[in-house]
Protein backbone atom coordinates (compact mmCIF):
# COMPACT_ATOMS: atom_id res chain seq x y z
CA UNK A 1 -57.38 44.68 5.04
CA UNK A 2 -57.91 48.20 4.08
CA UNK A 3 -57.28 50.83 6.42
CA UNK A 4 -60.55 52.14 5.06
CA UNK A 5 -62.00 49.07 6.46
CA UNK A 6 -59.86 49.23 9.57
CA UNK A 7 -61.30 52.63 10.07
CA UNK A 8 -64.96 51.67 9.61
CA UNK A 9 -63.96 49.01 12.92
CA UNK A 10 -63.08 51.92 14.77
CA UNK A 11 -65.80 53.87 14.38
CA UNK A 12 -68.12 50.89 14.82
CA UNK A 13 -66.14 50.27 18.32
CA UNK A 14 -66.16 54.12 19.28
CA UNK A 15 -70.32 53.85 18.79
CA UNK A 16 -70.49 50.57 21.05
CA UNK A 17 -68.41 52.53 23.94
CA UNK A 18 -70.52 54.96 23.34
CA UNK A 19 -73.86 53.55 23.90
CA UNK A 20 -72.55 51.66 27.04
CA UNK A 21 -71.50 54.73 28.51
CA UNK A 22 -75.09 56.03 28.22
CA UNK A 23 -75.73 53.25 30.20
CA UNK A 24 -73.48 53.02 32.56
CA UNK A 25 -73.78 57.09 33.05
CA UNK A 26 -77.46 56.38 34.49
CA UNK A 27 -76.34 54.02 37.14
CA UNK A 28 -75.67 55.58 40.40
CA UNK A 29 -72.35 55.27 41.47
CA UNK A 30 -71.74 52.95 44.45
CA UNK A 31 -74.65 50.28 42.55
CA UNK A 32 -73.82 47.02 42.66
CA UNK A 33 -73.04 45.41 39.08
CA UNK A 34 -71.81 42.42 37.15
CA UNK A 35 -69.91 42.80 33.76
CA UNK A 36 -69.15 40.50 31.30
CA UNK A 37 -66.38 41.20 29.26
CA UNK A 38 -63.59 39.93 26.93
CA UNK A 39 -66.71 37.38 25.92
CA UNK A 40 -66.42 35.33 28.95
CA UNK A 41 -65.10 37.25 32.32
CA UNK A 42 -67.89 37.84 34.56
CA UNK A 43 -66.89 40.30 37.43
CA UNK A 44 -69.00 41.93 40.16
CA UNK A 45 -68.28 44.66 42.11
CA UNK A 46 -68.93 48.43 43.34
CA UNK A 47 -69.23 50.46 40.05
CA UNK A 48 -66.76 53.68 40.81
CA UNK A 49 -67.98 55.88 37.47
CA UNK A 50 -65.30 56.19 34.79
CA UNK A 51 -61.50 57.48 34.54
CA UNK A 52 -60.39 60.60 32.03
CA UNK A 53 -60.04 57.99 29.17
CA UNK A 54 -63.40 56.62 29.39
CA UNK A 55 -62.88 53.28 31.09
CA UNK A 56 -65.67 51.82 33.17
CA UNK A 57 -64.26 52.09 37.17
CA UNK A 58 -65.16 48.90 39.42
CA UNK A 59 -64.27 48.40 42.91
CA UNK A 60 -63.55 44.06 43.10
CA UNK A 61 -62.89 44.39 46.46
CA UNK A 62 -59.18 46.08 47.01
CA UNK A 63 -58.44 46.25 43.92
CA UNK A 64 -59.72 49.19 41.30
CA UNK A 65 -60.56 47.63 37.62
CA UNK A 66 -60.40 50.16 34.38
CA UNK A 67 -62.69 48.33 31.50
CA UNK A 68 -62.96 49.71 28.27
CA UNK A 69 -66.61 50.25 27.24
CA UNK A 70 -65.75 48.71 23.88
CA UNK A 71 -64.51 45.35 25.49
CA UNK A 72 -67.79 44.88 27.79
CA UNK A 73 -70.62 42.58 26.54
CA UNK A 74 -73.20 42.73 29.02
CA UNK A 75 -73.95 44.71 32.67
CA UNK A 76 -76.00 43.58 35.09
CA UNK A 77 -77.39 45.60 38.26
């Protein structure tokens, strides 16, 4: 592989994040929502807004999950 071609991935990846973030910025924080993620993890919890990286912040009940907007495949309110 090319690291032109690598590249190209990345950028692709960066625009995904980027369009889920969109999303995800119009949801009030403390909504209820489902992810899917890593094609096949469905979690719901208590969406927190994101972190300084960019990762998606959900409350699963104790425990505080970081997602990466590039890994998630669907959200459901």
């Amino acid at each position: 592989m090319s690291s032109r071609s690598r590249g190209d991935r990345s950028a692709g990846n960066r625009s995904v994040g980027n369009s889920v973030a969109r999303i995800l910025s119009r949801i009030s924080i403390g909504t209820t929502i489902t992810l899917n993620y890593d094609s096949s993890i469905n979690v719901t919890g208590i969406f927190q807004g994101f972190d300084n990286a960019g990762n998606v912040l959900i409350r699963v009940g104790a425990t505080l999950r970081r997602i990466s907007p590039t890994r998630l495949n669907s959200i459901t309110t």
